[in-house]
Protein backbone atom coordinates (compact mmCIF):
# COMPACT_ATOMS: atom_id res chain seq x y z
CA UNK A 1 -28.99 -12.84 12.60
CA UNK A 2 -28.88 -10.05 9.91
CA UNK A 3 -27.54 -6.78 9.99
CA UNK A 4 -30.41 -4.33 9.46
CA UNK A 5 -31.86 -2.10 6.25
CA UNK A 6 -31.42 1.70 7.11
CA UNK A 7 -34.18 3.72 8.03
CA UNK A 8 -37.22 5.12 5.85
CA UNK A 9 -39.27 7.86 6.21
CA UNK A 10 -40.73 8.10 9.47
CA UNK A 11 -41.54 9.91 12.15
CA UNK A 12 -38.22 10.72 14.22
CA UNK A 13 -39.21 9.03 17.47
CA UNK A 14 -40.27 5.95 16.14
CA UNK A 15 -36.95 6.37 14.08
CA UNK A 16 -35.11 6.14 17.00
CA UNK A 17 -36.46 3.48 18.85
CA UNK A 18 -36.45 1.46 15.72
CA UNK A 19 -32.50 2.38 15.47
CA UNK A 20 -32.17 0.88 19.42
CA UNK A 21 -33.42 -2.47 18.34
CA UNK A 22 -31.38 -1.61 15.34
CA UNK A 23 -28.12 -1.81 17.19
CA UNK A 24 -29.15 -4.85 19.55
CA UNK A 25 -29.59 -7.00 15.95
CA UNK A 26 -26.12 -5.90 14.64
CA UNK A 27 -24.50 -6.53 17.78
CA UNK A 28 -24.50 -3.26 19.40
CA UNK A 29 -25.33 -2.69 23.02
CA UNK A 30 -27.82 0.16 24.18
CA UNK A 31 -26.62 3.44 25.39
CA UNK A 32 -27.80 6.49 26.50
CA UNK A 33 -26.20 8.01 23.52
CA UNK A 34 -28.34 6.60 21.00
CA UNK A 35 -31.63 8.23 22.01
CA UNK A 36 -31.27 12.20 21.38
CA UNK A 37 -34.29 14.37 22.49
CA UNK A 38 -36.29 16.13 20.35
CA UNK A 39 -35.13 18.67 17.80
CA UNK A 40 -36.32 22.12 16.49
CA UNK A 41 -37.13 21.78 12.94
CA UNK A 42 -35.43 24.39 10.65
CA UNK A 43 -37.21 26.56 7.80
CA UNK A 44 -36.68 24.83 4.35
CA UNK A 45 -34.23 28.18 3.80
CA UNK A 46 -32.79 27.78 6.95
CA UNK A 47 -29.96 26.51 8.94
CA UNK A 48 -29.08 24.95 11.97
CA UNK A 49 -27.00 26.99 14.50
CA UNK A 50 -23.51 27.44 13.90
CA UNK A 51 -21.54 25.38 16.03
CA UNK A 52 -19.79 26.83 18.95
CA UNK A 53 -16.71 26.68 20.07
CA UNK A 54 -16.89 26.93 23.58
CA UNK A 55 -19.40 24.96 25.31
CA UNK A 56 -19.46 24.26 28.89
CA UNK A 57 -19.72 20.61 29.47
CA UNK A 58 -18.68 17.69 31.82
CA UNK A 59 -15.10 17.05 30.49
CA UNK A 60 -14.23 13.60 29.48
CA UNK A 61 -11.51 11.61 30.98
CA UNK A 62 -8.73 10.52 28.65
CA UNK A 63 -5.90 8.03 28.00
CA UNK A 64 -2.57 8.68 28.75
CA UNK A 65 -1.33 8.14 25.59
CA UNK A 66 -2.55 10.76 22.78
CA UNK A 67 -2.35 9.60 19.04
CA UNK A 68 -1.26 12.74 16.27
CA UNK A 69 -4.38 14.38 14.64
CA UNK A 70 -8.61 15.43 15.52
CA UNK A 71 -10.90 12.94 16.00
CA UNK A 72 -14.68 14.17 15.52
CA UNK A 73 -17.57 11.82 17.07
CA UNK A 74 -20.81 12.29 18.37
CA UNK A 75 -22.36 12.64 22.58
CA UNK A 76 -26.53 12.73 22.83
CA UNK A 77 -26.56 14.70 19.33
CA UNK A 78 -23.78 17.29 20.08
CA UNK A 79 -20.92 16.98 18.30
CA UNK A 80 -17.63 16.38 20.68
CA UNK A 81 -13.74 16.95 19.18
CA UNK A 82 -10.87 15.22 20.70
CA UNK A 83 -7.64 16.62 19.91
CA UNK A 84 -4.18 16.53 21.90
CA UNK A 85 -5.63 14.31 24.96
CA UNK A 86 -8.76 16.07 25.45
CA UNK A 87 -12.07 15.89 24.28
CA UNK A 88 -14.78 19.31 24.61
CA UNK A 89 -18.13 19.84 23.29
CA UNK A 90 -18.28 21.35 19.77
CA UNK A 91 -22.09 22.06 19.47
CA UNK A 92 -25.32 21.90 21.19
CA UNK A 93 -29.28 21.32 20.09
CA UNK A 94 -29.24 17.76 20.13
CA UNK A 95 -29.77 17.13 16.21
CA UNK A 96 -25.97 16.52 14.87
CA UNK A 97 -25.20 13.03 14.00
CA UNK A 98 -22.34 11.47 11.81
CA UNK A 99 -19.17 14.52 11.32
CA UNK A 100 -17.16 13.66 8.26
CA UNK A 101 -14.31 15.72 7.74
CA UNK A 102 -13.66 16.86 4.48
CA UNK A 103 -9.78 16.27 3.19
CA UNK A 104 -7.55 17.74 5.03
CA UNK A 105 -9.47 18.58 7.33
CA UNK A 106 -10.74 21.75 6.98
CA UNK A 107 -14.73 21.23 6.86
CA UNK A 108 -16.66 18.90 8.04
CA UNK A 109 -20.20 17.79 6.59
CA UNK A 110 -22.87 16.50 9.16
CA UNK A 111 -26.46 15.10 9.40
CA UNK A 112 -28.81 17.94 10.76
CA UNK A 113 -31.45 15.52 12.09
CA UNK A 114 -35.10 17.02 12.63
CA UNK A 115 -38.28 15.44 13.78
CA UNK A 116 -39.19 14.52 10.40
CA UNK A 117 -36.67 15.01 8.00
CA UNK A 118 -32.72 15.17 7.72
CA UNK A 119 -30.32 17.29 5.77
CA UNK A 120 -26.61 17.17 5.00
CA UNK A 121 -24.66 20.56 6.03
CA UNK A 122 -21.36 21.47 5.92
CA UNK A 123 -19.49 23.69 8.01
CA UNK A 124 -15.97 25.34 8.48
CA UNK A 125 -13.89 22.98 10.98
CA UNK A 126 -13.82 26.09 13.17
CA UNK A 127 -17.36 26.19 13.39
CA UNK A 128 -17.41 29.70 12.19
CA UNK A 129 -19.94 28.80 8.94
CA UNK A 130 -22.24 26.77 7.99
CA UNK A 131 -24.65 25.81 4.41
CA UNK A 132 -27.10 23.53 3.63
CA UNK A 133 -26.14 20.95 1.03
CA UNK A 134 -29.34 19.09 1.01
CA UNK A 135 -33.04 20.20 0.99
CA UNK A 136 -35.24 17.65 2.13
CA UNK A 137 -38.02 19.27 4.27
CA UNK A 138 -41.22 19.77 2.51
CA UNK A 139 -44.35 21.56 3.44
CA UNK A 140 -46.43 18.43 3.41
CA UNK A 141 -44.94 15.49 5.61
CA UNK A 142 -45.18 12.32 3.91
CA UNK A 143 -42.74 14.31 1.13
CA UNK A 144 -40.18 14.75 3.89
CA UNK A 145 -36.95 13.14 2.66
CA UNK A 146 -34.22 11.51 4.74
CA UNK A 147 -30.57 12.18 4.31
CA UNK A 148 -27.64 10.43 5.65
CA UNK A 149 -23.82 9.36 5.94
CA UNK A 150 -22.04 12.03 4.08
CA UNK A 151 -18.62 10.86 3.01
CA UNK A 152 -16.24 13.31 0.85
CA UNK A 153 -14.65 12.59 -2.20
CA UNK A 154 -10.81 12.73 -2.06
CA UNK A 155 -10.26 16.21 -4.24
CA UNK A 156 -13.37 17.70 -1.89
CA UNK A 157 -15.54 18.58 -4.42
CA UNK A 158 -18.28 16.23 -3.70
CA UNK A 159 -19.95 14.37 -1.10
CA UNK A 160 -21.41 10.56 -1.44
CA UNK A 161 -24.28 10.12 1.07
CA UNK A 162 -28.00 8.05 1.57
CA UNK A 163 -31.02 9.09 0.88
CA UNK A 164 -35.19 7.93 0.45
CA UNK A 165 -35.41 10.72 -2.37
CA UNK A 166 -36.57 8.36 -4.80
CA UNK A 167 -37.39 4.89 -2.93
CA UNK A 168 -38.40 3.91 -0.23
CA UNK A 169 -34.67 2.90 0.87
CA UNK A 170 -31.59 4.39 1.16
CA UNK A 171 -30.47 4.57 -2.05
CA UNK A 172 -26.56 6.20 -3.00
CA UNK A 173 -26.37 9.99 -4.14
CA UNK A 174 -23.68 12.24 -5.00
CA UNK A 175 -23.48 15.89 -4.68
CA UNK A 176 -21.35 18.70 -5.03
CA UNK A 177 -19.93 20.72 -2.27
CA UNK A 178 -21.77 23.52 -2.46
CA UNK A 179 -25.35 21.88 -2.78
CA UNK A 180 -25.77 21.18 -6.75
CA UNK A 181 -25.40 18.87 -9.47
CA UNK A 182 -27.12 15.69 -7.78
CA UNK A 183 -26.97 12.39 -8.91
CA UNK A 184 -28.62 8.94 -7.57
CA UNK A 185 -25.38 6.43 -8.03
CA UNK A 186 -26.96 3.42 -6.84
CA UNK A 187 -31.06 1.76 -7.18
CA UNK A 188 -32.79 -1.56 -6.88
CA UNK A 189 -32.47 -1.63 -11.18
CA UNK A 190 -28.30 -1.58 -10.44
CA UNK A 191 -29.29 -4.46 -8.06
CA UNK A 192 -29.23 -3.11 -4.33
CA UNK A 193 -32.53 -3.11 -2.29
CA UNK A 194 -30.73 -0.58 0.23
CA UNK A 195 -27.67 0.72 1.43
CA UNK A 196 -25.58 2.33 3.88
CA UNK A 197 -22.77 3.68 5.44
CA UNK A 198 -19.93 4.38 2.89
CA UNK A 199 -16.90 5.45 2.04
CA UNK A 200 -14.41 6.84 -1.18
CA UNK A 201 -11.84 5.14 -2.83
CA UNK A 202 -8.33 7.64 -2.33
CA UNK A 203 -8.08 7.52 -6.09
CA UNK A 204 -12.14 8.82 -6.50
CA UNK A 205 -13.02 5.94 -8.60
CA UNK A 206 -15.23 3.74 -6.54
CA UNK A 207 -17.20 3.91 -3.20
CA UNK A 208 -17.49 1.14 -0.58
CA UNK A 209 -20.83 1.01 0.69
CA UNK A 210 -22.86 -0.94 2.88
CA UNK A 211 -25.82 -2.96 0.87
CA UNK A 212 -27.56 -5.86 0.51
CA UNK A 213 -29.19 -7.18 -3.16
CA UNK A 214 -32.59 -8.46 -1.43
CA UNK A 215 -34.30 -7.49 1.95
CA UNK A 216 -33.76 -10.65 3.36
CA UNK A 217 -30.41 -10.86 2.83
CA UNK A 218 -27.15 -9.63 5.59
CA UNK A 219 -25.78 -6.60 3.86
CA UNK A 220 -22.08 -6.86 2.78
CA UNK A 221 -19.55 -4.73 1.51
CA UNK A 222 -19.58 -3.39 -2.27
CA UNK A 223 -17.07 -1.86 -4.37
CA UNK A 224 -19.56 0.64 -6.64
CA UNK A 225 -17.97 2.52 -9.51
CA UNK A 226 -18.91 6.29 -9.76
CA UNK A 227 -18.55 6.73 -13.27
CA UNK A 228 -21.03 3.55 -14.10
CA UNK A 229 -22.70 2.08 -10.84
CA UNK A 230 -21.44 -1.15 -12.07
CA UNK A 231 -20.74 -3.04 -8.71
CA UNK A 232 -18.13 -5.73 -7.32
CA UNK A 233 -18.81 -7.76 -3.80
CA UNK A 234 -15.91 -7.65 -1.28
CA UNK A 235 -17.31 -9.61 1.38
CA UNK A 236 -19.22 -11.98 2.14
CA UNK A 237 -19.50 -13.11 5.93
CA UNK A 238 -22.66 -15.63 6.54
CA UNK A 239 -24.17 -12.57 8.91
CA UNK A 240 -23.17 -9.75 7.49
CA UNK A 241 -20.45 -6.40 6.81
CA UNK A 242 -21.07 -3.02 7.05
CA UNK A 243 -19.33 0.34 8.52
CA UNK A 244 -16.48 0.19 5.43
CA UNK A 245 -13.42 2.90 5.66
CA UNK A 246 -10.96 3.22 3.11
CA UNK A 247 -7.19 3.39 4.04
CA UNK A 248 -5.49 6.72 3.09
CA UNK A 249 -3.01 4.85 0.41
CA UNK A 250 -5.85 3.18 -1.10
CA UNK A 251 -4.57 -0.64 -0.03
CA UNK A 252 -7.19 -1.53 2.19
CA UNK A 253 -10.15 -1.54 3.59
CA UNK A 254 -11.47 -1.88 7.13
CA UNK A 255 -14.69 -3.19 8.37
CA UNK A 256 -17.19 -4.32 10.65
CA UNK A 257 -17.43 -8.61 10.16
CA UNK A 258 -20.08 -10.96 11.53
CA UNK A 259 -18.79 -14.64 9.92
CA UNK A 260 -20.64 -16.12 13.11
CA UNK A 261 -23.34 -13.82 15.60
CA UNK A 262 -21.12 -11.00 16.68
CA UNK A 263 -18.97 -8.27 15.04
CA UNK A 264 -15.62 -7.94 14.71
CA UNK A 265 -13.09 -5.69 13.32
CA UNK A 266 -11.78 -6.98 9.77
CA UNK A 267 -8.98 -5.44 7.39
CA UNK A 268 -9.23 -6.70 3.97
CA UNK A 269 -7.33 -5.68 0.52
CA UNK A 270 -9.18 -4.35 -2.29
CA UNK A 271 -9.60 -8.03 -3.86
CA UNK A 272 -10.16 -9.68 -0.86
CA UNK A 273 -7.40 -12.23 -0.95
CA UNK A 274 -5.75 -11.07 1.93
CA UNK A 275 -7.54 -10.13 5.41
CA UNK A 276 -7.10 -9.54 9.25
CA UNK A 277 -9.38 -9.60 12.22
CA UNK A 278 -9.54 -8.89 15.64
CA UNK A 279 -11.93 -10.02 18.19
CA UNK A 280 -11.08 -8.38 21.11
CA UNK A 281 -13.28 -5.65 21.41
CA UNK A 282 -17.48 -5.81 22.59
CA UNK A 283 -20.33 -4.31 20.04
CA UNK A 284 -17.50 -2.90 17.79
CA UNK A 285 -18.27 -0.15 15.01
CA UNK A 286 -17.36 2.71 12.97
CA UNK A 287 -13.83 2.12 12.07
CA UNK A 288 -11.88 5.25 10.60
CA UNK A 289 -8.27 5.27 9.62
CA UNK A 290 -5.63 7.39 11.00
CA UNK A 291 -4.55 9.94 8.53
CA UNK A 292 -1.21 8.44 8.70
CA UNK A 293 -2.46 5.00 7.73
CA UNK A 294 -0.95 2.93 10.30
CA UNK A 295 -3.64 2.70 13.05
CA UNK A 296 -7.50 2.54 13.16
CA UNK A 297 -9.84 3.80 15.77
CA UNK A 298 -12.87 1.70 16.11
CA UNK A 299 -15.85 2.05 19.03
CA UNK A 300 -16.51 -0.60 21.47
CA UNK A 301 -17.79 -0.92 24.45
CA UNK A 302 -16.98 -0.50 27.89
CA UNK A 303 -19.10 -0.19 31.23
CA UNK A 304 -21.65 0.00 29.48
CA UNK A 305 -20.68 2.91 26.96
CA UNK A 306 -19.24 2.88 23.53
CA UNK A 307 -16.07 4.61 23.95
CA UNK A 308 -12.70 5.22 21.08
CA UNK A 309 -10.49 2.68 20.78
CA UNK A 310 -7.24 2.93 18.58
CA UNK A 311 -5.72 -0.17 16.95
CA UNK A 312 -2.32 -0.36 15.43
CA UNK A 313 -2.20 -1.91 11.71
CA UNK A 314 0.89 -2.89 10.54
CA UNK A 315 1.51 -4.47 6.72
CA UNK A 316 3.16 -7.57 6.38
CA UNK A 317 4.20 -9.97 3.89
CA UNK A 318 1.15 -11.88 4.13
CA UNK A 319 -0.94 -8.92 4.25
CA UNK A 320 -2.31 -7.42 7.43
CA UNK A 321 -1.58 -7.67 11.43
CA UNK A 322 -3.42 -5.82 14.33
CA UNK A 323 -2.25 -4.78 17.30
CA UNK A 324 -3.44 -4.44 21.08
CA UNK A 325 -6.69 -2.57 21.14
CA UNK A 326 -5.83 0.53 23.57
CA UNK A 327 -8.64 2.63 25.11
CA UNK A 328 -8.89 6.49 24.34
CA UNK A 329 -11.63 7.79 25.92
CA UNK A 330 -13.43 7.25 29.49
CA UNK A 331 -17.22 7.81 30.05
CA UNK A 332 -17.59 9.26 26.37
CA UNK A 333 -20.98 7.79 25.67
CA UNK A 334 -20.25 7.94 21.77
CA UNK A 335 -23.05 7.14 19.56
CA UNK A 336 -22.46 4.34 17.50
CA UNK A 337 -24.37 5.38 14.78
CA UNK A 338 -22.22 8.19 14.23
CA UNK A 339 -19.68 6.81 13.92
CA UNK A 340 -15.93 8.70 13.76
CA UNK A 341 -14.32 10.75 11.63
CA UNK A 342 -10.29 11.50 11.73
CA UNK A 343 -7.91 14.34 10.35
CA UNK A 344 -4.83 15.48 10.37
């Protein structure tokens, strides 16, 4: 079983369904969550509305126990923040999909997804502004351009993120923070057929991304340089990686592993000598360090919904060692596709 290519441009609904079967094929179980209803396009000028910061909503239940920091995800295309044991509603529409906060927290970039096209936008973590980083609608549809997985680069000043602009995968871009100076970092000529979700090296150096050489083949994690777009293979399970997040101090990285059919959570150093797993949790995804470094939350499911789930990391002599899985949330219905994003 393979973990899948990313999307291409499409029509949004079939988009979504083919995302469902998606998830099934990586090991992820159907929710509600992953099937948003439709979206109101936005002028090629335009912008989505700014997020609000008061939205009455069914509150979600929590843990007990609260971990330090904001942790952004994603509820049937509204954005949700949990911060200090409770979790409210952050926007509404329907069409906001994988939050990344910027570093330190006080932006966060997002995926404006329309019927048929998708944009990267960034907006003040207050929700008070908003601008449009990406332009991919176009006046004639088949010219419509897909945009997703922004990830910042440590000093803030750019954003990594995957994009159909000039293939017919997802293909690595970079960007600066205010919308100019774009540049396609990875192609099928540097030897990737697609990619995916990604993530920056703490020094800005490299990026770990999701890929695969050949369409046939699982995708793994790569170590792509951003000055070059020479590449370096980190893993390679028999059924695939993907979902990469870098640590804060640069040491490690943690991912989703399939060495037999289902996923599990892996913690790996940057040479890939020395590795952890857990397999603990059901349909995991998304992990996303703590700012401190010394914990992970991860989704998994439960009842039926993919809910947070924090996981303690501590180093050792021999490398890695992770703790009990402990739940966070309660009925949260997170997308998985989302992902998470965590700040101070």
């Amino acid at each position: 079983m393979q973990v899948p290519a990313p999307l291409v441009r499409r029509n949004r609904s079939l988009i979504l369904l083919v995302a469902v079967a998606l998830l099934a094929l990586v090991g992820c179980a159907p929710t509600a969550s992953a099937v948003v209803e439709r979206a109101h396009a936005v002028g090629p000028a335009g912008a989505p509305p700014v997020a609000a910061l008061s939205v009455a909503a069914q509150p979600i239940r929590q843990a007990a126990e609260s971990p330090a920091g904001r942790i952004l995800f994603v509820r049937d295309g509204n954005l949700w923040l949990w911060n200090g044991g409770t979790s409210r509603q952050f926007s509404e529409g329907h069409t906001w999909f994988q939050p990344a906060f910027s570093p330190g927290g006080r932006e966060i970039a997002y995926v404006y997804w329309a019927d048929n096209f998708s944009d990267i936008f960034v907006m003040a973590a207050d929700g008070s502004t908003t601008r449009r980083i990406t332009r991919g609608q176009s006046a004639s549809l088949p010219d419509n351009i897909w945009a997703f997985r922004p990830s910042w680069s440590p000093d803030g000043e750019r954003i990594a993120y995957v994009s159909d602009a000039t293939s017919q995968f997802n293909q690595v871009w970079l960007i600066n923070r205010e919308g100019g100076n774009r540049r396609q970092l990875t192609s099928e000529a540097s030897g990737f057929q697609w990619t995916d979700s990604l993530t920056w090296e703490p020094k800005g150096d490299r990026i770990a991304v999701t890929a695969a050489r050949a369409m046939g083949d699982p995708s793994n994690i790569f170590l792509v340089d951003v000055a070059t777009g020479s590449s370096d293979k980190l893993t390679n399970h028999t059924n695939g990686a993907f979902d990469p997040s870098w640590s804060p101090e640069g040491d490690a990285i943690a991912y989703i592993g399939r060495p037999t059919s289902t996923g599990e959570l892996w913690v790996s150093n940057i040479d890939g000598t020395q590795t952890a797993h857990i397999d603990k949790l059901q349909y995991v995804r998304s992990p996303v360090w703590s700012p401190n470094g010394k914990s992970l939350a991860v989704l998994a499911t439960h009842s039926g919904m993919f809910e947070i789930w924090i996981v303690p990391v501590k180093r050792t002599a021999a490398g890695f060692e992770l703790g009990e899985p402990k739940q966070l949330t309660r009925e949260a219905a997170v997308d998985p596709m989302s992902g998470l994003t965590w700040a101070p």
